[in-house]
N, C-alpha and C. Protein backbone atom coordinates (compact mmCIF):
# COMPACT_ATOMS: atom_id res chain seq x y z
N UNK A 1 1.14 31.03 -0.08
CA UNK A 1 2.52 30.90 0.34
C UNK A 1 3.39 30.37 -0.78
N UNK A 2 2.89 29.40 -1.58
CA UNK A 2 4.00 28.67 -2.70
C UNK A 2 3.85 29.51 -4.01
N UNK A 3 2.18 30.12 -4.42
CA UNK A 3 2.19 30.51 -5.28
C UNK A 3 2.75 32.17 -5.63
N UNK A 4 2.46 32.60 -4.75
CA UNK A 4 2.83 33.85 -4.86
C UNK A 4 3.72 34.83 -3.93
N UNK A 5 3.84 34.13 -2.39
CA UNK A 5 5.15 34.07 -1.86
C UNK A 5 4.92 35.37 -0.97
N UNK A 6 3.88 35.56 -0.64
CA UNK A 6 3.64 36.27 0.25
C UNK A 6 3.63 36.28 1.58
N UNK A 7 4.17 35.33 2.30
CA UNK A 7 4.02 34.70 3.59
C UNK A 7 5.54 33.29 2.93
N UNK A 8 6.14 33.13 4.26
CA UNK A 8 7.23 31.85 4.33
C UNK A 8 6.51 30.64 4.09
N UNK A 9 5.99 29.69 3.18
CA UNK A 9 5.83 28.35 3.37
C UNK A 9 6.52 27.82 4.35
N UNK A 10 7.75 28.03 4.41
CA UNK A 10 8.26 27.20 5.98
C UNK A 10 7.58 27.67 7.96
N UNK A 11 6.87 28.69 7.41
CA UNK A 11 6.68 28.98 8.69
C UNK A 11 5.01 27.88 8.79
N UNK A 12 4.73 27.25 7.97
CA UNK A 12 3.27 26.57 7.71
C UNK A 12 3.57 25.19 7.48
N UNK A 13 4.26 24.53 8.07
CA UNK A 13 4.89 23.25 8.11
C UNK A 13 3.49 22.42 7.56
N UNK A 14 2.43 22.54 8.23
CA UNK A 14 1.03 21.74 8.29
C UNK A 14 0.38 22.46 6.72
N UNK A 15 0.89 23.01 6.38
CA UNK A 15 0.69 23.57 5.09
C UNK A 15 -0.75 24.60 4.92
N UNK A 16 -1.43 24.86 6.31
CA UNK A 16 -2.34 25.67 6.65
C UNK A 16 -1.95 26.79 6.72
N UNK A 17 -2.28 28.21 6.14
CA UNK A 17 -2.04 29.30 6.65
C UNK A 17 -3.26 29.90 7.50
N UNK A 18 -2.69 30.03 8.77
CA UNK A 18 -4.27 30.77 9.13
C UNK A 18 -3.32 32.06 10.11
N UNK A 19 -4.19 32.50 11.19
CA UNK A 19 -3.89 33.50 12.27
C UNK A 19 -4.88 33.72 13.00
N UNK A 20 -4.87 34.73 14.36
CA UNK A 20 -5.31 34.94 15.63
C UNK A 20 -6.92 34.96 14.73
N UNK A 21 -7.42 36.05 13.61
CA UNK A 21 -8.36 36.34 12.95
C UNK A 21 -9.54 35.42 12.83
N UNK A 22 -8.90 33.99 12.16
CA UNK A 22 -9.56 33.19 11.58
C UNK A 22 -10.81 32.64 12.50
N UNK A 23 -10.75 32.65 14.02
CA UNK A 23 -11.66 32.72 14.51
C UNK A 23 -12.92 32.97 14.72
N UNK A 24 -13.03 34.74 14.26
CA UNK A 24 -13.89 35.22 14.30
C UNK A 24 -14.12 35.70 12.69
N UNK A 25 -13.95 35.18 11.81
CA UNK A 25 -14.10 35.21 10.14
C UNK A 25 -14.71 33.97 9.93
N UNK A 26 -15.71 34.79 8.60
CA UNK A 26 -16.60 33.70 7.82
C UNK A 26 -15.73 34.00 6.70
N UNK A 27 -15.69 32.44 6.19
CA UNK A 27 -14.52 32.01 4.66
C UNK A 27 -15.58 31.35 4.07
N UNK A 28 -14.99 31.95 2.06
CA UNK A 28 -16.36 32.03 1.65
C UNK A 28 -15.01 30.93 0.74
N UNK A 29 -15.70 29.96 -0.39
CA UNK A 29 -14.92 29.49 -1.41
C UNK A 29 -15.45 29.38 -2.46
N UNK A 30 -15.83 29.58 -3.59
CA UNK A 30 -15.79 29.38 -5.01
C UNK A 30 -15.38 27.99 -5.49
N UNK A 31 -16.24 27.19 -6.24
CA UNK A 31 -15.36 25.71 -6.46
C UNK A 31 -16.23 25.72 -7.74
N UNK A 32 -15.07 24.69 -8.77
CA UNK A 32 -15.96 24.63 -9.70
C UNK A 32 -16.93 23.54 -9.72
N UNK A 33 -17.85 23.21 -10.38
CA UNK A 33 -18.91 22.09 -10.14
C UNK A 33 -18.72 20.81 -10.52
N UNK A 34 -17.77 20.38 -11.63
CA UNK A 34 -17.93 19.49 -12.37
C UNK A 34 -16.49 19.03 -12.06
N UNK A 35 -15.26 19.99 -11.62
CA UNK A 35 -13.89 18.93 -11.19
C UNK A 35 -14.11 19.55 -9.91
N UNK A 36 -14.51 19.79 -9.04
CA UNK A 36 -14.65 19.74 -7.64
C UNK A 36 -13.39 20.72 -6.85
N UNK A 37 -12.95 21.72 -8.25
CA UNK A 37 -11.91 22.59 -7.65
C UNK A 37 -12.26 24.01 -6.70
N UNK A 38 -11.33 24.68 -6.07
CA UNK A 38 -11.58 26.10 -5.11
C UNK A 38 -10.83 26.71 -6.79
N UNK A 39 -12.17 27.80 -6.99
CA UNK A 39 -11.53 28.85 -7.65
C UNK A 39 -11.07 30.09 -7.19
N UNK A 40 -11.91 30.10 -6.82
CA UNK A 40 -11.40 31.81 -5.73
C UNK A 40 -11.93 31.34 -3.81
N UNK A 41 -11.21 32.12 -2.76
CA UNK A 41 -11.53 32.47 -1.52
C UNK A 41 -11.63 33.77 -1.19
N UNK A 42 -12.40 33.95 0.02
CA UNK A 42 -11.99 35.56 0.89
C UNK A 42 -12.14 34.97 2.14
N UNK A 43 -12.11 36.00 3.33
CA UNK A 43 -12.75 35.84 4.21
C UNK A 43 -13.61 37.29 4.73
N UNK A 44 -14.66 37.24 5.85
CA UNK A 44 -15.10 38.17 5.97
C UNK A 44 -14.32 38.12 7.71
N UNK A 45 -13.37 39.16 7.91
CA UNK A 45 -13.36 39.52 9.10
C UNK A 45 -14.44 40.28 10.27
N UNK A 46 -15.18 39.75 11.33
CA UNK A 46 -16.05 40.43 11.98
C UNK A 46 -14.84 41.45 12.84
N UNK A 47 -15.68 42.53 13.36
CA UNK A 47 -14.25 43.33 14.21
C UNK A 47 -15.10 42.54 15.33
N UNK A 48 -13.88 42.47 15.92
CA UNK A 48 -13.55 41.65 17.46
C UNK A 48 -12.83 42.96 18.45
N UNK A 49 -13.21 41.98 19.87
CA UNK A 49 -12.33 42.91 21.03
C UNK A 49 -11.00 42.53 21.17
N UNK A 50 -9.57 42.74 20.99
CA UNK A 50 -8.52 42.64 21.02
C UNK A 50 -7.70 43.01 22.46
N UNK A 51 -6.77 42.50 22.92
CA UNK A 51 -6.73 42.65 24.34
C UNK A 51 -6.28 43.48 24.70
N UNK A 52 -6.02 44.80 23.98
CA UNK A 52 -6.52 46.80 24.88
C UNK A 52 -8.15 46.73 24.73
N UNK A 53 -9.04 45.79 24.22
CA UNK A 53 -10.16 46.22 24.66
C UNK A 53 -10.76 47.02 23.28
N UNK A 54 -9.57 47.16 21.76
CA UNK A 54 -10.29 48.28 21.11
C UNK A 54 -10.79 46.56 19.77
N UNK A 55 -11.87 47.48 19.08
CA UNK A 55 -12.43 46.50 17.70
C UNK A 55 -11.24 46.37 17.08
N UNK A 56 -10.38 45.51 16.94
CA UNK A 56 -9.50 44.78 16.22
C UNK A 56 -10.34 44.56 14.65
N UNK A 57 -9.47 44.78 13.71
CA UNK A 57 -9.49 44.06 12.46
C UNK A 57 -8.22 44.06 11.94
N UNK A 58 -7.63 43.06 11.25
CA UNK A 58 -6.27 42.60 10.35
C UNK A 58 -5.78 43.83 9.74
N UNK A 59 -6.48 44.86 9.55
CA UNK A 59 -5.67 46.31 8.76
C UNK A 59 -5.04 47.11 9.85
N UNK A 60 -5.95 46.80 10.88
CA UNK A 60 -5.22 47.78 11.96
C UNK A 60 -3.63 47.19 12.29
N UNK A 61 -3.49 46.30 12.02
CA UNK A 61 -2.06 45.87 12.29
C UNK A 61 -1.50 46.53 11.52
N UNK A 62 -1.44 46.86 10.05
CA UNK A 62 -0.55 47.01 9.08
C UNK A 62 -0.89 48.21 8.45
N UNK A 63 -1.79 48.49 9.10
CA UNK A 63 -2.52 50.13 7.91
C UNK A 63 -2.89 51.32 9.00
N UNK A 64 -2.56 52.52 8.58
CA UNK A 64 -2.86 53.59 9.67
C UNK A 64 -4.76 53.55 9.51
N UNK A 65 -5.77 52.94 9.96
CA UNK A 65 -7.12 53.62 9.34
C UNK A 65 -7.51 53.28 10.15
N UNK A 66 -7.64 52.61 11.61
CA UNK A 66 -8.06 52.90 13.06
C UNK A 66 -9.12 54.47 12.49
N UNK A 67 -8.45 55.45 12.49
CA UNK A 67 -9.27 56.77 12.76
C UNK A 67 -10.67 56.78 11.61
N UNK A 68 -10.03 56.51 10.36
CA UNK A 68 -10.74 56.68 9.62
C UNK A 68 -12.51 55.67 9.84
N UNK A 69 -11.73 54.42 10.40
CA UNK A 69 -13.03 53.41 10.51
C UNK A 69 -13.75 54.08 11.93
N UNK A 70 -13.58 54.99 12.89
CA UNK A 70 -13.87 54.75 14.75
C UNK A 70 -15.21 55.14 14.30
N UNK A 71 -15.30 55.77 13.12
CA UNK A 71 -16.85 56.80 13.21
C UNK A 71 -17.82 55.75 12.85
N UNK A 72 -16.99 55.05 12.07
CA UNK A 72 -18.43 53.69 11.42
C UNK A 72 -19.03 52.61 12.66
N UNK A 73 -17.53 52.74 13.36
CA UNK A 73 -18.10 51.99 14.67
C UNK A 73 -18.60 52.58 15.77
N UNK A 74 -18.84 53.37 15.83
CA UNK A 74 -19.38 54.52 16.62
C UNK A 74 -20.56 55.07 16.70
N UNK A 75 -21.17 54.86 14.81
CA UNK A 75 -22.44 55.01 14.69
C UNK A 75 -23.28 53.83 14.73
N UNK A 76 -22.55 52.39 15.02
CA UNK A 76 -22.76 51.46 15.32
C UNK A 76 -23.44 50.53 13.82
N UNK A 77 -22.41 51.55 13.17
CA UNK A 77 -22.18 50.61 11.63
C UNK A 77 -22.01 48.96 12.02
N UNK A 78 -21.81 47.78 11.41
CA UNK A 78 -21.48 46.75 11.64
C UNK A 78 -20.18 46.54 10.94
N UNK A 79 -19.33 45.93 10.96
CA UNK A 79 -17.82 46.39 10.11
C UNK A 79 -17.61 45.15 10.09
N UNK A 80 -17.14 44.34 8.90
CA UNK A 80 -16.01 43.39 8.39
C UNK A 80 -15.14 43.76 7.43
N UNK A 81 -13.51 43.12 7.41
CA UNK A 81 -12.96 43.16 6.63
C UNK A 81 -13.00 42.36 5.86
N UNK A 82 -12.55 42.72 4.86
CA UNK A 82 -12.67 41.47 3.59
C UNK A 82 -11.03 41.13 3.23
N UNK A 83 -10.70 40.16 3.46
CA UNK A 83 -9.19 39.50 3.35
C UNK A 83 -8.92 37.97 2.72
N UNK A 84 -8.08 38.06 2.60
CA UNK A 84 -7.44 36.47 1.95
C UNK A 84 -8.16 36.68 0.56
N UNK A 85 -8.32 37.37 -0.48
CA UNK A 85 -8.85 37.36 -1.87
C UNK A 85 -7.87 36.80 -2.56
N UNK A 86 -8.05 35.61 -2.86
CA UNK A 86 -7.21 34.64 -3.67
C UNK A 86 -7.94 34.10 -5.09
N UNK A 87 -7.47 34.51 -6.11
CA UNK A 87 -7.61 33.57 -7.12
C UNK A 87 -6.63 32.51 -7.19
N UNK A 88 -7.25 31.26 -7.56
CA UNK A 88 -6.46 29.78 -7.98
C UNK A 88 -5.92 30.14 -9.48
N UNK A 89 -4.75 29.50 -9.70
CA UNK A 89 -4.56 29.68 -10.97
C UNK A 89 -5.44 28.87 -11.68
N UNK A 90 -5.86 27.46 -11.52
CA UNK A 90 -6.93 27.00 -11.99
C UNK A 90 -7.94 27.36 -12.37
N UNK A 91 -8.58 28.56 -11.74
CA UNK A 91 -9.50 29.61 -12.09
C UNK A 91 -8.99 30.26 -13.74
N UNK A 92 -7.49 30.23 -14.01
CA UNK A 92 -7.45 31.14 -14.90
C UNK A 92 -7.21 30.09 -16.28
N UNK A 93 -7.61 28.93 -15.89
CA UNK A 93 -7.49 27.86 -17.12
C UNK A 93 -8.73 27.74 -17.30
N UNK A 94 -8.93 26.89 -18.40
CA UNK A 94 -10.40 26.67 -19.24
C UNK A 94 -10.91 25.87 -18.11
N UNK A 95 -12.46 26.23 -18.02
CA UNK A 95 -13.13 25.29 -17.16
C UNK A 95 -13.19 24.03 -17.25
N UNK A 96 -12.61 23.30 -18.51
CA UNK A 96 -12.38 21.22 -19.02
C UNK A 96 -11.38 21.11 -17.95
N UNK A 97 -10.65 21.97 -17.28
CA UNK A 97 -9.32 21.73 -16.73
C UNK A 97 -8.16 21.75 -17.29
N UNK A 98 -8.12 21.54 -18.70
CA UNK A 98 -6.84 21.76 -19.40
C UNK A 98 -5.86 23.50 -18.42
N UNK A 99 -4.48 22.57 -18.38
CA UNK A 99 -3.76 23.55 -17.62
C UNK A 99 -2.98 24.19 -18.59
N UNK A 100 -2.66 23.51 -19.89
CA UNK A 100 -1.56 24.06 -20.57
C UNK A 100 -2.68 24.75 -22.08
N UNK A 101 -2.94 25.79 -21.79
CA UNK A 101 -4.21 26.26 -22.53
C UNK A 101 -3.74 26.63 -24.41
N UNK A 102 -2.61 27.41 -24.02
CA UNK A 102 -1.85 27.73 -25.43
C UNK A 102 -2.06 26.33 -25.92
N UNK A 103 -1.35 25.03 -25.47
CA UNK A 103 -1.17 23.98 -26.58
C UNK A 103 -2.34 23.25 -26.91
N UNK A 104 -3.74 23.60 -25.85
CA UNK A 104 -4.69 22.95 -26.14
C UNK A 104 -6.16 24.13 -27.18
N UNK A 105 -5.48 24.84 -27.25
CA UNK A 105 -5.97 26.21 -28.16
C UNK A 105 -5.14 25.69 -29.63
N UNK A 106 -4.00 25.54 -29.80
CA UNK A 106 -2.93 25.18 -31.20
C UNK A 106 -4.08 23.83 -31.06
N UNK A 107 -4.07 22.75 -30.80
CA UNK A 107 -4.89 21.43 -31.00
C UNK A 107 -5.99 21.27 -31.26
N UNK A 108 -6.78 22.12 -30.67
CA UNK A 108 -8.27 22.11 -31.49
C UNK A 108 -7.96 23.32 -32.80
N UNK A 109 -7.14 24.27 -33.00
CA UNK A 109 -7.12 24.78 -34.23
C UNK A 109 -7.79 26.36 -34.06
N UNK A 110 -8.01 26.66 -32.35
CA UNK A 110 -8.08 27.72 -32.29
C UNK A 110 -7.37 29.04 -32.01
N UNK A 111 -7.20 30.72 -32.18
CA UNK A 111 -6.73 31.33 -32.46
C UNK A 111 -6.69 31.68 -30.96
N UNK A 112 -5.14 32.00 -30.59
CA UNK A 112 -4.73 32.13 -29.22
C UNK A 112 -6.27 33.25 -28.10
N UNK A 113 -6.30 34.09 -29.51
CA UNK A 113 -7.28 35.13 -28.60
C UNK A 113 -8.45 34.83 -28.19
N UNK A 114 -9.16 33.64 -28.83
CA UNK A 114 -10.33 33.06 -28.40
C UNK A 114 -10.19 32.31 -26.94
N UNK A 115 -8.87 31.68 -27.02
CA UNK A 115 -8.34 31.15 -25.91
C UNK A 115 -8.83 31.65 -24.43
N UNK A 116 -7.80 32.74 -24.82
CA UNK A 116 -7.78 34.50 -23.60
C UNK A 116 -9.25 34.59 -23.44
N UNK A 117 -9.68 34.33 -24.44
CA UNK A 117 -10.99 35.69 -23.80
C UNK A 117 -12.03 34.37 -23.17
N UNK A 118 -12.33 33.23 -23.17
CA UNK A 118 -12.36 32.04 -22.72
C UNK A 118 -11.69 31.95 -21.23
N UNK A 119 -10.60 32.36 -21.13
CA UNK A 119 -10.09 32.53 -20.06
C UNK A 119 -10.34 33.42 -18.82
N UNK A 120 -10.66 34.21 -19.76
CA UNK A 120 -10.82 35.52 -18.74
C UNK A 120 -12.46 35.48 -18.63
N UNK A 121 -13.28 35.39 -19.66
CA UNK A 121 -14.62 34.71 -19.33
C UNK A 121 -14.38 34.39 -17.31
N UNK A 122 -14.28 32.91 -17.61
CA UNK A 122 -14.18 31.88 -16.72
C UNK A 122 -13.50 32.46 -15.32
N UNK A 123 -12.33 33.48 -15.45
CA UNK A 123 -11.70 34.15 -14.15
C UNK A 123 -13.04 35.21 -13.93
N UNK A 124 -13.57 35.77 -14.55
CA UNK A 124 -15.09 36.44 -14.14
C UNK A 124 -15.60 36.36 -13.69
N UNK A 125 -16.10 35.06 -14.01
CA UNK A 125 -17.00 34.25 -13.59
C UNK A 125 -16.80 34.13 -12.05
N UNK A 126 -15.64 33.51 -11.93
CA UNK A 126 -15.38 33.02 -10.26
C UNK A 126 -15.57 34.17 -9.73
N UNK A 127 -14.73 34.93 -9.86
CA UNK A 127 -14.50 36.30 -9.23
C UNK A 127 -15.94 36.98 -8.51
N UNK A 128 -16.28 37.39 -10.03
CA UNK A 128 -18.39 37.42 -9.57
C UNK A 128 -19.39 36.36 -8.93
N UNK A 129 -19.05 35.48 -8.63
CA UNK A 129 -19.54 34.35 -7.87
C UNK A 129 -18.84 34.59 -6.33
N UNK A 130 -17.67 35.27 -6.26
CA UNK A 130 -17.21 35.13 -4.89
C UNK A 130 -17.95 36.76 -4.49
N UNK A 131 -17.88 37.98 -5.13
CA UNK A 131 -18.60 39.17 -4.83
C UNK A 131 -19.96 38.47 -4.25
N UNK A 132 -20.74 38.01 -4.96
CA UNK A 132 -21.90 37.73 -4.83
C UNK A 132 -22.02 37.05 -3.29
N UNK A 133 -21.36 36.37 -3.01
CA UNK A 133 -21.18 35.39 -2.05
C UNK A 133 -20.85 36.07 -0.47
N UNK A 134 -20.03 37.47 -0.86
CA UNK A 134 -19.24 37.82 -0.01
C UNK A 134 -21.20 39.07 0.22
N UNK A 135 -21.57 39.36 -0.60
CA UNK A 135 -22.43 40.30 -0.94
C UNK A 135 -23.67 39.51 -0.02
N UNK A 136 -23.79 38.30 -0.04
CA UNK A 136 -24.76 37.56 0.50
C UNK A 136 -24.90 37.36 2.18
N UNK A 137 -23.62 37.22 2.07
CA UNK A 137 -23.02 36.97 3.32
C UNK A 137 -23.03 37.97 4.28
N UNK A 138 -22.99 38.95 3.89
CA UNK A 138 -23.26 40.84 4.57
C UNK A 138 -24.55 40.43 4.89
N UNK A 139 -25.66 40.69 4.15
CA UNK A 139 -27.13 40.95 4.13
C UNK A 139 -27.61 40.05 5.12
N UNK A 140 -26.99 38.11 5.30
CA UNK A 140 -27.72 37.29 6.33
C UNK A 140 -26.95 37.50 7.66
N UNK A 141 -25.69 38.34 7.82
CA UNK A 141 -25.41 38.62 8.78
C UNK A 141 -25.37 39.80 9.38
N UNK A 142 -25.82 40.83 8.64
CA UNK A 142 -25.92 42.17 9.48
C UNK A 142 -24.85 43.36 8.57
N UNK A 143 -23.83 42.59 8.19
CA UNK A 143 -22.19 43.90 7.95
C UNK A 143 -22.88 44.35 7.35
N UNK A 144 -22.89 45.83 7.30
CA UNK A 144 -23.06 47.22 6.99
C UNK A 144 -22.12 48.13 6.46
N UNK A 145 -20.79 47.74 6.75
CA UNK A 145 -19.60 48.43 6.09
C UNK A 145 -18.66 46.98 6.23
N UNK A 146 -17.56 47.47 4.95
CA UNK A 146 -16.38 46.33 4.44
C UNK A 146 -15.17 47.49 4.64
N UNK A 147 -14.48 46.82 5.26
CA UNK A 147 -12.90 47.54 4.70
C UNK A 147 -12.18 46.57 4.18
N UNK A 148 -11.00 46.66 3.24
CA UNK A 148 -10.45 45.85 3.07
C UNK A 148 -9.07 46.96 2.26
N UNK A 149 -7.97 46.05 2.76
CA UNK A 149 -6.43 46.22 2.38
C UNK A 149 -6.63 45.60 0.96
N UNK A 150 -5.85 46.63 -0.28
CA UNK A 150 -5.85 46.04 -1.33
C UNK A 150 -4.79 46.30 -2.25
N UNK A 151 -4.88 45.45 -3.39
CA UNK A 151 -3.78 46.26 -4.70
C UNK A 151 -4.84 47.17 -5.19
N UNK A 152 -4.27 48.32 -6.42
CA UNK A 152 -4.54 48.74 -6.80
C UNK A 152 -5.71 47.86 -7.93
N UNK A 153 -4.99 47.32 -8.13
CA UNK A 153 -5.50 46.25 -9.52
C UNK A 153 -6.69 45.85 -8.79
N UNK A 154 -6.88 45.09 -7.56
CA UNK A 154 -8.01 44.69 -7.44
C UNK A 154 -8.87 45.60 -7.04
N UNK A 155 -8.76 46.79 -6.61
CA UNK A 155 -9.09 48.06 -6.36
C UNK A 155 -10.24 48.13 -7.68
N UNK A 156 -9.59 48.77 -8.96
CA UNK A 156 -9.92 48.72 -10.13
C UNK A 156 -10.99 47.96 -10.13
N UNK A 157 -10.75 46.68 -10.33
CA UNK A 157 -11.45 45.12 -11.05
C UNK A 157 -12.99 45.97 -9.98
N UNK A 158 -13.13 45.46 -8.56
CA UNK A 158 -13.73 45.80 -7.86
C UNK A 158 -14.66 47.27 -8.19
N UNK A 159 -13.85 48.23 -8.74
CA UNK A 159 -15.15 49.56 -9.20
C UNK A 159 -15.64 49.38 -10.86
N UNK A 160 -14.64 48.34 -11.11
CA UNK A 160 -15.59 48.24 -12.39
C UNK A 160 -17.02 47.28 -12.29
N UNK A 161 -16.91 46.79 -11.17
CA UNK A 161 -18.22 45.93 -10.82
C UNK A 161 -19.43 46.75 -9.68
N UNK A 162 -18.70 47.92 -9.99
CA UNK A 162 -19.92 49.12 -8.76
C UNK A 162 -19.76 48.92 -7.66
N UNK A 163 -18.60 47.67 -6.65
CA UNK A 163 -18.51 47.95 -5.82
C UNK A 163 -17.84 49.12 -5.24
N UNK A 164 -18.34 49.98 -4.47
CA UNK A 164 -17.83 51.51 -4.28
C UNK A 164 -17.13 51.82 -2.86
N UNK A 165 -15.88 51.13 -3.23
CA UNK A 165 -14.65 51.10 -2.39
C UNK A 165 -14.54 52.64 -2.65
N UNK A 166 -13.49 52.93 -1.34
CA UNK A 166 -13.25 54.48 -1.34
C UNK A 166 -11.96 54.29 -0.50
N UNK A 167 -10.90 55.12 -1.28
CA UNK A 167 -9.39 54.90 -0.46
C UNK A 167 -9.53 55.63 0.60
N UNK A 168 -9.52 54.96 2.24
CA UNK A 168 -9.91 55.68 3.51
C UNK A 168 -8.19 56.01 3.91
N UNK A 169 -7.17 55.62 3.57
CA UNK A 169 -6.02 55.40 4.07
C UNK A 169 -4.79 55.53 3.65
N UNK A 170 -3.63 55.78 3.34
CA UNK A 170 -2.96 56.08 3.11
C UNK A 170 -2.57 54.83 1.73
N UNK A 171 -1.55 55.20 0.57
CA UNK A 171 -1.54 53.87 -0.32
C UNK A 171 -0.59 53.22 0.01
């Protein structure tokens, strides 16, 4: 809500964002070990009965793919969505915690690009620690198929790691 402004902070007075969903979702978090931070979240949406009675998941609100998913549930696929994929910006600073990375890259005397790639290291890292997690989390509970609402970008990031998302839905 503050960082990226996707939702009203004022409508979250308690500074919680949640919804009807969160119920029936397992939330996975990423933290780092040594400052005790959340680097990345998701959640795994289970489909639920919604009150017409049909498997509810968070896309069906906002995305035409009801049709596209009925067959997975039909063959009695197991289905979660995968939602709330948040990186912390903290994730995208050096793992010491230094926040202001440029001036602490000029101070030890290193070259901005070592910085970056240090950086992006470390956003990897989380990122692949939360796949893994979300990947784990399928296998001790049954899901058999993921849908998930996305950007393009994370779309991308996601097939460069072999997960083999497939656009079921309109963009």
């Amino acid at each position: 809500c503050l960082e990226k402004r996707f939702l009203d902070a004022a409508e979250y007075p308690e500074k919680i964002e949640s919804d009807a969903f969160d119920a029936n979702a397992i939330h996975l978090a990423v933290t780092h070990k040594k400052l005790g931070q959340m680097r990345a979240t998701a959640r795994l949406v289970r489909k639920s009965e919604n009150s017409d009675g049909d498997n509810a998941l968070p896309a069906f609100h906002f995305c035409d793919i009801a049709s596209y998913v009925d067959w997975l549930v039909k063959d009695g696929a197991n289905v979660a969505e995968i939602s709330r994929v948040v990186m912390s910006r903290a994730a995208l600073a050096r793992p010491d915690g230094a926040t202001n990375a440029k001036d602490d890259a000029l101070a030890r005397g290193n070259p901005n690009e070592q910085d970056r790639a240090s950086r992006q290291a470390d956003s990897l890292a989380a990122i692949l620690t939360l796949y893994k997690g979300i990947y784990q989390t399928c296998r001790r509970t049954g899901i058999t198929h993921l849908v998930a609402a996305m950007a393009r970008s994370f779309w991308r990031l996601a097939r460069r790691f072999h997960f083999p998302f497939h656009q079921i839905g309109p963009e």
